[in-house]
C-alpha atoms as a PDB file:
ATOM      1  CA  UNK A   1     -68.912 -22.346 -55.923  1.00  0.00           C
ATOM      2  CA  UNK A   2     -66.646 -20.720 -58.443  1.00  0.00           C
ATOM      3  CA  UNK A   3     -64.170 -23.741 -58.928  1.00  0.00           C
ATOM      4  CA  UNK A   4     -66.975 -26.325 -59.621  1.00  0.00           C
ATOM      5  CA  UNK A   5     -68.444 -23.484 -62.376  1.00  0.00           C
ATOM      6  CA  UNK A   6     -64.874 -22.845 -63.683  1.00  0.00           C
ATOM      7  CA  UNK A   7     -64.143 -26.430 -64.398  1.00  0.00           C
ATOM      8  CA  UNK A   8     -67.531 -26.978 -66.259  1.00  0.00           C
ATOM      9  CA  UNK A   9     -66.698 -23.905 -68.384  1.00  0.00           C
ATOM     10  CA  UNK A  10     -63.457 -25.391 -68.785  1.00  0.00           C
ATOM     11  CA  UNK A  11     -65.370 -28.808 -69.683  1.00  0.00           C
ATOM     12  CA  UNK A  12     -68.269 -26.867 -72.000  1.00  0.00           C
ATOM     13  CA  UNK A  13     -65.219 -25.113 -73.589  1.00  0.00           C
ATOM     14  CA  UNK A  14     -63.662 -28.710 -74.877  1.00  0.00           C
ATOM     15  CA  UNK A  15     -60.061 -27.815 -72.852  1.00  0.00           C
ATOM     16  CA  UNK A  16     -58.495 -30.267 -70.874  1.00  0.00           C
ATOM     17  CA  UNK A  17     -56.840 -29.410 -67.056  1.00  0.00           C
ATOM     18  CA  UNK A  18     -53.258 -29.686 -68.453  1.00  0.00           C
ATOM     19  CA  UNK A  19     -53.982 -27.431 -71.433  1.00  0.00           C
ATOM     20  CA  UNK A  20     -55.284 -24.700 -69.553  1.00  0.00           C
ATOM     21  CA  UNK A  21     -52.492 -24.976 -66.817  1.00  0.00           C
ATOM     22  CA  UNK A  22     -50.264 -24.996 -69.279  1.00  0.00           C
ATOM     23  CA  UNK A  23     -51.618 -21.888 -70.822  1.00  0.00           C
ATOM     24  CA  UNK A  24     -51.734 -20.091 -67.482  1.00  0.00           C
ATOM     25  CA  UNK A  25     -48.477 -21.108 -66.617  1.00  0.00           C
ATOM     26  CA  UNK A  26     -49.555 -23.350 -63.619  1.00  0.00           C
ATOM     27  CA  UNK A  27     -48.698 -26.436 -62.468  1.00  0.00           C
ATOM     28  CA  UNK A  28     -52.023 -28.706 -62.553  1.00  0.00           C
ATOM     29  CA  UNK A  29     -52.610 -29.524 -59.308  1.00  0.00           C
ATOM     30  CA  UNK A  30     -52.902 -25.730 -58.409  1.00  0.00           C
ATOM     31  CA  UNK A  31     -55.791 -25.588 -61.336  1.00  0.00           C
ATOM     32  CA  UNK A  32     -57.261 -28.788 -59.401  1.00  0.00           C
ATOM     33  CA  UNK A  33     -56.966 -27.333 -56.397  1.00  0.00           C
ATOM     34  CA  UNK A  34     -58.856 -23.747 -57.617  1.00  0.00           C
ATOM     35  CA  UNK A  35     -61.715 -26.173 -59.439  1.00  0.00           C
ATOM     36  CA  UNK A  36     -61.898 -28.185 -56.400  1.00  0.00           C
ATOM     37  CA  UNK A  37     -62.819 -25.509 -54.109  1.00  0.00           C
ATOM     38  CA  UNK A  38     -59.777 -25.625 -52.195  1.00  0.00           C
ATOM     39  CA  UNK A  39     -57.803 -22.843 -53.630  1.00  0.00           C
ATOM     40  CA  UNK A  40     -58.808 -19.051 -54.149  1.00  0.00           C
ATOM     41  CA  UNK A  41     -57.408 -17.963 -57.658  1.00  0.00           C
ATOM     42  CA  UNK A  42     -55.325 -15.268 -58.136  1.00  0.00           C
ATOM     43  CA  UNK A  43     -57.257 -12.109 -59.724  1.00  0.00           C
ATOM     44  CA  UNK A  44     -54.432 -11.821 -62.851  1.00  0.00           C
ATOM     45  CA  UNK A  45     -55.298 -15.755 -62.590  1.00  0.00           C
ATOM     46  CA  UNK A  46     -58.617 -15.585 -62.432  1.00  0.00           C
ATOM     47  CA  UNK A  47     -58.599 -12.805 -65.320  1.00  0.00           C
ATOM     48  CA  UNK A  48     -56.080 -14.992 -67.646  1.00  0.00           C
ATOM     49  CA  UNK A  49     -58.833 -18.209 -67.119  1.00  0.00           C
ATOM     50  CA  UNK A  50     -61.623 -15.673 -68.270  1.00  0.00           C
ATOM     51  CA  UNK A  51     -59.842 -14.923 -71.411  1.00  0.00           C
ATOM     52  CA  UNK A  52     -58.955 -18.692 -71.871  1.00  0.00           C
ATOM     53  CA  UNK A  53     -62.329 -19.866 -71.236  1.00  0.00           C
ATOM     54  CA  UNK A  54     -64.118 -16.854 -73.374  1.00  0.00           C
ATOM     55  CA  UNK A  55     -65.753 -16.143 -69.870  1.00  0.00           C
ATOM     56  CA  UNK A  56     -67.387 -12.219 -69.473  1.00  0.00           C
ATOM     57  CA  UNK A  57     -65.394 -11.740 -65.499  1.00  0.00           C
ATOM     58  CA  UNK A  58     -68.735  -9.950 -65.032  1.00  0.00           C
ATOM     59  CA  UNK A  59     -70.962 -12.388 -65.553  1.00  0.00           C
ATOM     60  CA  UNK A  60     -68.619 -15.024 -62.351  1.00  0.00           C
ATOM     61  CA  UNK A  61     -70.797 -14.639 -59.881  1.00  0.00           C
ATOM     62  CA  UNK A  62     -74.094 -15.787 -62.026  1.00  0.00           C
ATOM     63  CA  UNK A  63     -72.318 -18.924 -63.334  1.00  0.00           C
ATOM     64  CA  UNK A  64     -74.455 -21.714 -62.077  1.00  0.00           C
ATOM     65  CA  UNK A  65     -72.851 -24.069 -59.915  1.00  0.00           C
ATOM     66  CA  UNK A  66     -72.246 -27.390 -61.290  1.00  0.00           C
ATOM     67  CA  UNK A  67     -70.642 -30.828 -60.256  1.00  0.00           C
ATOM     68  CA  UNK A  68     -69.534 -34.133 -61.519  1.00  0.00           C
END
């Protein structure tokens, strides 16, 4: 699932939720919601969180899937 590998980039990268909402000017609980599974990003989202997270967009749909 994308979320679940975005948030352990987001974890592996040392950010914190609010920190990277903040930086893609979005309230938390819609980054929550996009890690969770529950919400689709946005592609100029998705794109912004792959420059925040020093992700290669390419590389998305290879990310392992990980979990709590």
């Amino acid at each position: 699932m994308l979320g679940a590998a975005l948030k352990a980039a987001r974890q592996q990268a040392g950010l914190g939720m609010e920190e990277v909402a903040e930086q893609l000017e979005i309230p938390v609980e819609v980054l929550a919601r996009v890690e969770r599974g529950v919400m689709v990003p946005t592609i100029p989202t998705l794109t912004r969180l792959c420059v925040i997270l020093k992700l290669d967009p390419d590389v998305l749909p290879e990310l392992p899937e990980m979990s709590d």
